[in-house]
PDB file of N, CA and C in Angstrom:
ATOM      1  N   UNK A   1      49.098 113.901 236.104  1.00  0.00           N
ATOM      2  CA  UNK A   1      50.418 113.418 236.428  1.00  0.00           C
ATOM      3  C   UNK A   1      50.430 113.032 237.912  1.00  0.00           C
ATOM      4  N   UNK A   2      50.583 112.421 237.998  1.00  0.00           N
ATOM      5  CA  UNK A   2      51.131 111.197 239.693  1.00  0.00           C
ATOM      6  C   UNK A   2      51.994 111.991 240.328  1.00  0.00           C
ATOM      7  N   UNK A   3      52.122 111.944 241.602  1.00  0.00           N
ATOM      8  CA  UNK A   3      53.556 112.470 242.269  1.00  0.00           C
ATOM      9  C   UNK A   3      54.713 111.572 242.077  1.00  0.00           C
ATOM     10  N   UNK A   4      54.337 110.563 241.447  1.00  0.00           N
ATOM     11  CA  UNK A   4      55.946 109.693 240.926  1.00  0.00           C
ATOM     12  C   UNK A   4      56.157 110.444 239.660  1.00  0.00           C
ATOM     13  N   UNK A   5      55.312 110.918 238.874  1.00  0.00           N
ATOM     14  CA  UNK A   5      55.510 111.190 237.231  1.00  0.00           C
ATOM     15  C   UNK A   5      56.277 112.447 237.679  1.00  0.00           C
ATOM     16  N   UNK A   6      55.719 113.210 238.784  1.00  0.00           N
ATOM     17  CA  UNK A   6      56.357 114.811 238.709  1.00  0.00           C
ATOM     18  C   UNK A   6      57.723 114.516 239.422  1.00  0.00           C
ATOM     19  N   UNK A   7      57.565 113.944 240.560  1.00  0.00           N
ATOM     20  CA  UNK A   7      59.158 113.755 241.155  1.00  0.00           C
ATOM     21  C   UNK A   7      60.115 113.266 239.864  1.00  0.00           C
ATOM     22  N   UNK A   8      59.792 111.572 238.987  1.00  0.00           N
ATOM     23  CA  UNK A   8      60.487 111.576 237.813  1.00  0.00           C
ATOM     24  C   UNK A   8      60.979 112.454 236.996  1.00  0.00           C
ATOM     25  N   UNK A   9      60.020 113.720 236.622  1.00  0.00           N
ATOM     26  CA  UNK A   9      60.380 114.700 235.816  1.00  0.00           C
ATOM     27  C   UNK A   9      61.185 115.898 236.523  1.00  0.00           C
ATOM     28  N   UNK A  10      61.375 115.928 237.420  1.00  0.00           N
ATOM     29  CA  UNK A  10      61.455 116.855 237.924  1.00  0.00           C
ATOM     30  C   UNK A  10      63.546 115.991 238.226  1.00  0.00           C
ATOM     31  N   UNK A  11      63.584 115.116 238.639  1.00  0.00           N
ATOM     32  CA  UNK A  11      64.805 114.576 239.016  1.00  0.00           C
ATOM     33  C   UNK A  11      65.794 114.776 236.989  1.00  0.00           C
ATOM     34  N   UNK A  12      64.865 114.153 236.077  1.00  0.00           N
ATOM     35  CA  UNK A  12      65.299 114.216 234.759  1.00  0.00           C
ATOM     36  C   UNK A  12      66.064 115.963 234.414  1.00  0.00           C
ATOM     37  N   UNK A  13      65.300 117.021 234.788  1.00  0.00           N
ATOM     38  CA  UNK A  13      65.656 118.054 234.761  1.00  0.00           C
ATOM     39  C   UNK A  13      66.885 118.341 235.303  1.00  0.00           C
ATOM     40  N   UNK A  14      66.927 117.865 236.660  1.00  0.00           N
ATOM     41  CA  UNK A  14      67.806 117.806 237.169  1.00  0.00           C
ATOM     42  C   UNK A  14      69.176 117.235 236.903  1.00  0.00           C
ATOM     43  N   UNK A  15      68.617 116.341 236.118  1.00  0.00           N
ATOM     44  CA  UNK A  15      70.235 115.313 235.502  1.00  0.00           C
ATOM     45  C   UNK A  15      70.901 116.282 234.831  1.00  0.00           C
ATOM     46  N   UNK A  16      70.198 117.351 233.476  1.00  0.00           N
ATOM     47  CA  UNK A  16      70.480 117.720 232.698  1.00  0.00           C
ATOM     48  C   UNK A  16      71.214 119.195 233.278  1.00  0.00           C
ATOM     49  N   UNK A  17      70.798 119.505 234.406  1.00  0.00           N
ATOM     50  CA  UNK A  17      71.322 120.694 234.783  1.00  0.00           C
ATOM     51  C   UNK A  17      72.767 120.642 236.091  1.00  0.00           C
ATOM     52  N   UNK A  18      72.896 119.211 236.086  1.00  0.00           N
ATOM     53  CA  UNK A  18      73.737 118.606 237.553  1.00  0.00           C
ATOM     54  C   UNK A  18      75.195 118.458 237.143  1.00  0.00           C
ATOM     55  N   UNK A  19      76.288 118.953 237.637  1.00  0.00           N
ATOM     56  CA  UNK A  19      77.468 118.589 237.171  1.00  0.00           C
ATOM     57  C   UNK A  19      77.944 117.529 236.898  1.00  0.00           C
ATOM     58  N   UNK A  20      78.822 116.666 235.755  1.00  0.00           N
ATOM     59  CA  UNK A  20      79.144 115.846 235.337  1.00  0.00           C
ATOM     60  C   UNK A  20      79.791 114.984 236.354  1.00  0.00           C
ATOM     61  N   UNK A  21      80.711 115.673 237.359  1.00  0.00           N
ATOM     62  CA  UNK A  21      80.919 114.742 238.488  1.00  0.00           C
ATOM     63  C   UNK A  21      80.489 114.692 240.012  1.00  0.00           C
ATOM     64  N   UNK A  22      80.561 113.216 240.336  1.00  0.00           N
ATOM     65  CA  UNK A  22      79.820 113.715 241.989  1.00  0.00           C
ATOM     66  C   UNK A  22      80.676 114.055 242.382  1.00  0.00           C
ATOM     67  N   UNK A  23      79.742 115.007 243.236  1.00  0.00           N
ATOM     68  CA  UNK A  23      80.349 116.106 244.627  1.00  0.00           C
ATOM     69  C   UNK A  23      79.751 115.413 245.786  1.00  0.00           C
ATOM     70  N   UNK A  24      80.674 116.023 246.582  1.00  0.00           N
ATOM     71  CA  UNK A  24      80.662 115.656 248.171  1.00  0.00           C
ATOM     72  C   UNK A  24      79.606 116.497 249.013  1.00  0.00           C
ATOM     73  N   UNK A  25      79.482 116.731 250.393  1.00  0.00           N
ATOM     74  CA  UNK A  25      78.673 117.332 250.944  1.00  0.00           C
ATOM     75  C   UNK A  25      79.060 118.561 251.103  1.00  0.00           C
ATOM     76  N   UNK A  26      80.724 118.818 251.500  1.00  0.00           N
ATOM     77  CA  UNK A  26      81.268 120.189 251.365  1.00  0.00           C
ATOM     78  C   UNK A  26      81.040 120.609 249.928  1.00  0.00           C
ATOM     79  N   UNK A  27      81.507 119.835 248.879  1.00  0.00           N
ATOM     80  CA  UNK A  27      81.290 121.025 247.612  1.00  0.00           C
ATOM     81  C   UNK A  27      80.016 120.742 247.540  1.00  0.00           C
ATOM     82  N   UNK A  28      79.063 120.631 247.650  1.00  0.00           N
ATOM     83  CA  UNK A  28      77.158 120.702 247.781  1.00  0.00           C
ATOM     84  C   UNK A  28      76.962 122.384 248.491  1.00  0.00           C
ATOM     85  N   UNK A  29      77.268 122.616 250.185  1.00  0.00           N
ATOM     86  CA  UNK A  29      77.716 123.592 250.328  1.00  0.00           C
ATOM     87  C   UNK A  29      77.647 124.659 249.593  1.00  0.00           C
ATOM     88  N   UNK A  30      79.144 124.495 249.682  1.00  0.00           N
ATOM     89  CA  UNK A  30      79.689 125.732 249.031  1.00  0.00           C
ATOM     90  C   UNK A  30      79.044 126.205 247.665  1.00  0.00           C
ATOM     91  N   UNK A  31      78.880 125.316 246.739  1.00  0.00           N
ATOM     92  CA  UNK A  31      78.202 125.333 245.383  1.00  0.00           C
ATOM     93  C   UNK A  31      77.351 126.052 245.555  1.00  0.00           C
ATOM     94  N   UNK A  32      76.129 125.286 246.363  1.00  0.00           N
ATOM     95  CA  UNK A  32      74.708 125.905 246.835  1.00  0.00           C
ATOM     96  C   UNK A  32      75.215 127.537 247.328  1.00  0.00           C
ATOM     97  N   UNK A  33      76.061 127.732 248.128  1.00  0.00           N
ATOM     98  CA  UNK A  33      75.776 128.940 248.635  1.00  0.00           C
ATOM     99  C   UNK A  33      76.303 130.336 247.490  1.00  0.00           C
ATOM    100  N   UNK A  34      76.568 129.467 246.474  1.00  0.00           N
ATOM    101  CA  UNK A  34      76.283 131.271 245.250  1.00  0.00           C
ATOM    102  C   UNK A  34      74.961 131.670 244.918  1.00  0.00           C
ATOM    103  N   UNK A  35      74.011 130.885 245.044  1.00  0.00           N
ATOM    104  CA  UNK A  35      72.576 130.825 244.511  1.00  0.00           C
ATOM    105  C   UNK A  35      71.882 131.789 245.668  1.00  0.00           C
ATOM    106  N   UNK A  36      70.987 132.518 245.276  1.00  0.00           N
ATOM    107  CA  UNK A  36      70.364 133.405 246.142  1.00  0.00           C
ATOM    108  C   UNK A  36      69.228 132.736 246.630  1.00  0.00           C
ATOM    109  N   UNK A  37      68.971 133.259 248.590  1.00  0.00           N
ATOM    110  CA  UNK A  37      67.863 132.146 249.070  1.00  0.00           C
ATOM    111  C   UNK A  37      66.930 132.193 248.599  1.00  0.00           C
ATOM    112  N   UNK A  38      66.426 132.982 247.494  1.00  0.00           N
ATOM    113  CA  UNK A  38      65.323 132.902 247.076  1.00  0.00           C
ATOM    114  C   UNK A  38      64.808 131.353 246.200  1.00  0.00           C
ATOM    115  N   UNK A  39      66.020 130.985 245.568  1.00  0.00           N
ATOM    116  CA  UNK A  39      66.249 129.698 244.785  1.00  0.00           C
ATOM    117  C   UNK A  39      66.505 128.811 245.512  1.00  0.00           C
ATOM    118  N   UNK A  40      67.128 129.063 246.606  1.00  0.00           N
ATOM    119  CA  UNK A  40      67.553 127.705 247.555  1.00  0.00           C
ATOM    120  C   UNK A  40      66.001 127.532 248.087  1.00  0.00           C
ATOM    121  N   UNK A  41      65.478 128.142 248.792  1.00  0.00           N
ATOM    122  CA  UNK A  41      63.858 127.847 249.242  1.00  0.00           C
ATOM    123  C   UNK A  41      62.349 127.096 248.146  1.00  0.00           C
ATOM    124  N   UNK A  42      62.587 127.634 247.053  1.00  0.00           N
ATOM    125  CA  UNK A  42      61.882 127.238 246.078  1.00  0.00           C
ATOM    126  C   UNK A  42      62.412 125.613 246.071  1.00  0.00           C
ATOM    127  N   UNK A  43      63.509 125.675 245.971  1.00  0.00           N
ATOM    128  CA  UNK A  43      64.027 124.343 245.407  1.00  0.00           C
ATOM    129  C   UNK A  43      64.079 123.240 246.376  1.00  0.00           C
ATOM    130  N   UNK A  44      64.178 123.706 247.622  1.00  0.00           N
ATOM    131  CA  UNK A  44      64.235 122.375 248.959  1.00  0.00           C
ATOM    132  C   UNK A  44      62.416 122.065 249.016  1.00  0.00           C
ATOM    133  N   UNK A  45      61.959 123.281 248.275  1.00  0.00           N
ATOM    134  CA  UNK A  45      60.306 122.048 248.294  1.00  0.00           C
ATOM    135  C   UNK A  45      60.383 120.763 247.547  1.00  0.00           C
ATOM    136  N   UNK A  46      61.340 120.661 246.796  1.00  0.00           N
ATOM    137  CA  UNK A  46      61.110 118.959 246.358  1.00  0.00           C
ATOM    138  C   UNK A  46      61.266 117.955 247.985  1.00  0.00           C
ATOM    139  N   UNK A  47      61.909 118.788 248.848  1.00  0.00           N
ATOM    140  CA  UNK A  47      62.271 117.568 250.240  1.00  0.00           C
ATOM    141  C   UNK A  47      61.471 118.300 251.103  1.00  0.00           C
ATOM    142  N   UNK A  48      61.650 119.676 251.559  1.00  0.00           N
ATOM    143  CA  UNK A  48      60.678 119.993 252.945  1.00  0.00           C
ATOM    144  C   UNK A  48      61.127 121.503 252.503  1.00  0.00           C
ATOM    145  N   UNK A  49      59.759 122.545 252.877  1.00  0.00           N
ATOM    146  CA  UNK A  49      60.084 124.059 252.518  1.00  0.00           C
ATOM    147  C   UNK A  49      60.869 124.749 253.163  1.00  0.00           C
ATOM    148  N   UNK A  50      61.260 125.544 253.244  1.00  0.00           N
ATOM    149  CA  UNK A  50      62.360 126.352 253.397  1.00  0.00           C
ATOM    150  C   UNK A  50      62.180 127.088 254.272  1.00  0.00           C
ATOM    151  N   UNK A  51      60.924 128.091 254.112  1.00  0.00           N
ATOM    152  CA  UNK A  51      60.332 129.436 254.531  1.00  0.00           C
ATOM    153  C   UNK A  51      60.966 129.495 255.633  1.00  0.00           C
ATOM    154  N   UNK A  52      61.251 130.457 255.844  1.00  0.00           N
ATOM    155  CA  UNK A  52      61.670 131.627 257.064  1.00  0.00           C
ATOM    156  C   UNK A  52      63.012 131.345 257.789  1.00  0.00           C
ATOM    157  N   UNK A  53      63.917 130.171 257.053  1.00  0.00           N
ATOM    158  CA  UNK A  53      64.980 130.129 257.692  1.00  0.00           C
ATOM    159  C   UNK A  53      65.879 130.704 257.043  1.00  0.00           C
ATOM    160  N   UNK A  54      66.760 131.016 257.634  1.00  0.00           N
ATOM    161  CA  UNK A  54      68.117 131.576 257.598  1.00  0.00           C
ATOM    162  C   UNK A  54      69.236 131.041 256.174  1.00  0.00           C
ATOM    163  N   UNK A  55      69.734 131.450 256.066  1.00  0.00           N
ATOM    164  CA  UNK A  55      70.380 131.116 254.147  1.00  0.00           C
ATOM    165  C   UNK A  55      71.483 130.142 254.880  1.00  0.00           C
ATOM    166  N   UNK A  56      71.857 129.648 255.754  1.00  0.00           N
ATOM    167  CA  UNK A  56      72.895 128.555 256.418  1.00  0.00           C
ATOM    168  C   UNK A  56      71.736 127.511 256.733  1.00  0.00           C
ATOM    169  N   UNK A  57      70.701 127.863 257.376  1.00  0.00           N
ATOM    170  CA  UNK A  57      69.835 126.939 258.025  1.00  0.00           C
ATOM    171  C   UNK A  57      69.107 126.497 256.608  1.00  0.00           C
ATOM    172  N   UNK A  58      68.660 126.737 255.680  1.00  0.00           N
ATOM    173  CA  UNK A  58      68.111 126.711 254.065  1.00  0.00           C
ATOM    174  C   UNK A  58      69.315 125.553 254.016  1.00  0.00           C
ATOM    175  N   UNK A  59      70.514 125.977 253.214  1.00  0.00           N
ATOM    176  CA  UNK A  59      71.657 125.016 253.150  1.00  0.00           C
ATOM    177  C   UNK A  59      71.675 123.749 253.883  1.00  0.00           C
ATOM    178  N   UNK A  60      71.953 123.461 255.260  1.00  0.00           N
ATOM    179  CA  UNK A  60      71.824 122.897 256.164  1.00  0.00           C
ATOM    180  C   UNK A  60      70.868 121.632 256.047  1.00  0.00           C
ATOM    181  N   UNK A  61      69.802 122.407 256.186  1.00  0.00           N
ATOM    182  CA  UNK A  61      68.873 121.288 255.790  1.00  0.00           C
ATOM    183  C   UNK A  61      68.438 120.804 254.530  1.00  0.00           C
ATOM    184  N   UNK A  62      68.933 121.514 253.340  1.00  0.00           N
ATOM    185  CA  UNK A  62      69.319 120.662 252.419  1.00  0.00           C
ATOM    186  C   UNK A  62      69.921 119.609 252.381  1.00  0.00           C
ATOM    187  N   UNK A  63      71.470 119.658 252.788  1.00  0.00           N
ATOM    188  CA  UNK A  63      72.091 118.930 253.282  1.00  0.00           C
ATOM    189  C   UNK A  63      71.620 117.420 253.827  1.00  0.00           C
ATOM    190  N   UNK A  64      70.662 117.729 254.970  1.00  0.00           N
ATOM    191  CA  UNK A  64      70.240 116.563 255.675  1.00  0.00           C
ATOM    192  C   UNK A  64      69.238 115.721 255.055  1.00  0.00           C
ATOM    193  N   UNK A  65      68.770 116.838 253.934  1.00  0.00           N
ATOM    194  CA  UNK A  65      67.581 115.667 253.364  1.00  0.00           C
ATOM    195  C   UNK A  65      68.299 114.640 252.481  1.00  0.00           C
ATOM    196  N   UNK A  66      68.887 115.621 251.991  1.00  0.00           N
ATOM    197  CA  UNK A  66      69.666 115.008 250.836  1.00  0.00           C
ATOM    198  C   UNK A  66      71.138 113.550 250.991  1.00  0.00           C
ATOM    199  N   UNK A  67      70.960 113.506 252.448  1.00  0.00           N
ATOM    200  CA  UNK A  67      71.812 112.146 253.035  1.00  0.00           C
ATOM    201  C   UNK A  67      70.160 110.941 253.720  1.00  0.00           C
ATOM    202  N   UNK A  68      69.201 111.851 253.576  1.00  0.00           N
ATOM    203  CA  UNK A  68      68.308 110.860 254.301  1.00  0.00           C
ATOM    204  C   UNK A  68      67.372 110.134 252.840  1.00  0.00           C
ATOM    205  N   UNK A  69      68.026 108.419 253.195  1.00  0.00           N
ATOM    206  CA  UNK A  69      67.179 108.019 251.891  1.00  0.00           C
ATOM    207  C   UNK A  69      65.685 107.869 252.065  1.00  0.00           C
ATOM    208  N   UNK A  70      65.030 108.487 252.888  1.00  0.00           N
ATOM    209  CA  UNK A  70      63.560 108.601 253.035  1.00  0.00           C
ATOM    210  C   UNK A  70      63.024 109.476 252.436  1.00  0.00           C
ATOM    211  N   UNK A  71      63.822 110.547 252.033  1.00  0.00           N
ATOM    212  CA  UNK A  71      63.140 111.768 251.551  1.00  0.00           C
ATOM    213  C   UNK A  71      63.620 111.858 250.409  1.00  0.00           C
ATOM    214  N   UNK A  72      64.888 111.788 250.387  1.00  0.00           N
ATOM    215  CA  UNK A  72      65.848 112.029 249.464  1.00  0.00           C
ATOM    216  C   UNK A  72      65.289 112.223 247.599  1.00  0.00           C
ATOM    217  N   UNK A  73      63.974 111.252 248.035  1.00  0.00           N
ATOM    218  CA  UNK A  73      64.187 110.441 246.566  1.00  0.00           C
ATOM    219  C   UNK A  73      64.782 110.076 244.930  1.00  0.00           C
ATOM    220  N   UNK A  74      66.142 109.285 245.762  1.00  0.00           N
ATOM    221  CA  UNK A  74      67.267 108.362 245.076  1.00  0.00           C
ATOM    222  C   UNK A  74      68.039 109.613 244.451  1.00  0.00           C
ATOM    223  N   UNK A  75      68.241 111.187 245.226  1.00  0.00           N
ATOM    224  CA  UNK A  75      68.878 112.346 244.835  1.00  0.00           C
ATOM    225  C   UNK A  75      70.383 112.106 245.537  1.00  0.00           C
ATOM    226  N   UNK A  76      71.454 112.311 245.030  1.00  0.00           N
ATOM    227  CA  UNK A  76      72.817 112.544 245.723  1.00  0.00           C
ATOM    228  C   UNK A  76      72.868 114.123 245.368  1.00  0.00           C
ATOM    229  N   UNK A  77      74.275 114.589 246.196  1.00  0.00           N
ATOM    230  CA  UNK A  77      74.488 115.906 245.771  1.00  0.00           C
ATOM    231  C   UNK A  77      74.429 116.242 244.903  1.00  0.00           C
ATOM    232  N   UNK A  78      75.320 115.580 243.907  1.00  0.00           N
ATOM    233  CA  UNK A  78      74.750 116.243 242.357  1.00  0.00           C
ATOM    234  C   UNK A  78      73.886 116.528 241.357  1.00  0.00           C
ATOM    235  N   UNK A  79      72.320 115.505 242.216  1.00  0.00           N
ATOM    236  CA  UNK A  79      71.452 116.127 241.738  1.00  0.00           C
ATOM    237  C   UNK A  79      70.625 117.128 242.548  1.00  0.00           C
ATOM    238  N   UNK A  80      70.769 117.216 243.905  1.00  0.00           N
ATOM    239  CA  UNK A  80      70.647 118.433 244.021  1.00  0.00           C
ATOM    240  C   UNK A  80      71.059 119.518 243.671  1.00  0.00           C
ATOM    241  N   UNK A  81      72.304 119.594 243.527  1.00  0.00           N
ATOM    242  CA  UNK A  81      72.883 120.858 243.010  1.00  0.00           C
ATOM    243  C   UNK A  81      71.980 120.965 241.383  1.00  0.00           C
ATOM    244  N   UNK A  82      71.818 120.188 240.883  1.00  0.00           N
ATOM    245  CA  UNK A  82      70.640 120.202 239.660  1.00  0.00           C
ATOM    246  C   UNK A  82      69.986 120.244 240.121  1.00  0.00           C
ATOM    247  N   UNK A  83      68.993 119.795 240.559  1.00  0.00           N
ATOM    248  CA  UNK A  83      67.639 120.551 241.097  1.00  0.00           C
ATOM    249  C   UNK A  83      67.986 122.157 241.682  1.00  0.00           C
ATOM    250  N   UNK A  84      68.743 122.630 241.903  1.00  0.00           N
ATOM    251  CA  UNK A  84      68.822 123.758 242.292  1.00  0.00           C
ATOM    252  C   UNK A  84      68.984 124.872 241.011  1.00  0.00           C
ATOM    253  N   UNK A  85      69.580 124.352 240.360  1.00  0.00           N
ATOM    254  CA  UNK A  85      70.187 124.950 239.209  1.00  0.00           C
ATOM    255  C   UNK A  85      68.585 124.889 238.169  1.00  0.00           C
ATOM    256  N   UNK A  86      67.735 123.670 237.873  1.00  0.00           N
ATOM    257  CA  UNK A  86      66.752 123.763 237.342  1.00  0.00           C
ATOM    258  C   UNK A  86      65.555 124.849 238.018  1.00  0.00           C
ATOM    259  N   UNK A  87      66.197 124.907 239.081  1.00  0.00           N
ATOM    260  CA  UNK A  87      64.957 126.054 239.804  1.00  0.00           C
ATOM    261  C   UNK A  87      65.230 127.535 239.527  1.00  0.00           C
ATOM    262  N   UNK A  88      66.846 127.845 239.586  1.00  0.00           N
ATOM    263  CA  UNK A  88      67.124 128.926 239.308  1.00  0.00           C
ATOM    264  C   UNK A  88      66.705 129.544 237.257  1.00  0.00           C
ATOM    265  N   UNK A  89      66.937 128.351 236.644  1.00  0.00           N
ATOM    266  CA  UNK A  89      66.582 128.479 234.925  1.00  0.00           C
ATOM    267  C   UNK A  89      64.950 128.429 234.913  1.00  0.00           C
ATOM    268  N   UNK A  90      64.346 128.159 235.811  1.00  0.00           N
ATOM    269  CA  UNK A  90      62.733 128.432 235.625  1.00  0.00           C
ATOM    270  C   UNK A  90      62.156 129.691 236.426  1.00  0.00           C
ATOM    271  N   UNK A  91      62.917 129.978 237.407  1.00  0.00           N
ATOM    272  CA  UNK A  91      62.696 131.458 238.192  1.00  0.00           C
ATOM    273  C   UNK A  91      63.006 132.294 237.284  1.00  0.00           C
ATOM    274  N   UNK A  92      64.554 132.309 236.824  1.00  0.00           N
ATOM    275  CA  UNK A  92      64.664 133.237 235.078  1.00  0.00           C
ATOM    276  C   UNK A  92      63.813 133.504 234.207  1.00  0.00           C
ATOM    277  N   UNK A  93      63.657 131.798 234.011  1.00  0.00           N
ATOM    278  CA  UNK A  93      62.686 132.135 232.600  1.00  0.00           C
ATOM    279  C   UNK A  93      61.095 132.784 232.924  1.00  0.00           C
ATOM    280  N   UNK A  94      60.575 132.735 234.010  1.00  0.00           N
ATOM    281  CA  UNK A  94      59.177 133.184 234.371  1.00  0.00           C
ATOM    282  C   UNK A  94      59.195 134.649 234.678  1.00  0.00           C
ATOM    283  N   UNK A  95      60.772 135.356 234.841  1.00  0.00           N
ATOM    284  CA  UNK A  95      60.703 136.684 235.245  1.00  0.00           C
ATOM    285  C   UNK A  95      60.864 137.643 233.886  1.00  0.00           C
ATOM    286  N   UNK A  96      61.360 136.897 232.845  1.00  0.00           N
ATOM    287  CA  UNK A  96      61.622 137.286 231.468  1.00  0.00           C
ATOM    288  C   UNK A  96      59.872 137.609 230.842  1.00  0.00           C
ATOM    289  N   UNK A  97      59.497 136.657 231.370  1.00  0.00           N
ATOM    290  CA  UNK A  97      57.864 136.443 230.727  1.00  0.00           C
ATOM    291  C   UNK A  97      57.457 138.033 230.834  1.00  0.00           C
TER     292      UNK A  97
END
């Protein structure tokens, strides 16, 4: 698989797990911040890793990737907030294992 095939699949997941309407950057936020940093860090590796920052600074720079169309790739908030949400249903499902 290509890094276009995995980013593709990986954004598809995301559709399916992303709220029906777009959100803004404040409800991105706030949304994001029920999720524990353990999920927020896993999940900003689709844009840049996380490690060792702070659960505002994690957020934060979510945030910024997710307005920069360089990194972004073609993600708005609401599919981040899906991508976040697909990270948290695969951290589940691997701890069940």
């Amino acid at each position: 698989m290509t890094s276009d095939q995995y980013a593709a699949s990986q954004q598809q997941q995301a559709r399916c797990c992303a709220p029906d309407e777009a959100i803004d950057r404040d409800q991105f936020i706030w949304r994001a911040g029920f999720y524990p940093i353990d999920v927020l860090r896993q999940a900003s590796v689709r844009y840049s890793p996380a490690r060792g920052r702070s659960y505002d600074q994690v957020l934060e720079s979510f945030a910024q990737h997710v307005e920069n169309p360089h990194v972004n790739h073609g993600d708005d908030f609401r599919l981040a907030l899906g991508h976040i949400e697909a990270t948290r249903r695969k951290m589940v499902e691997r701890e069940a294992k």
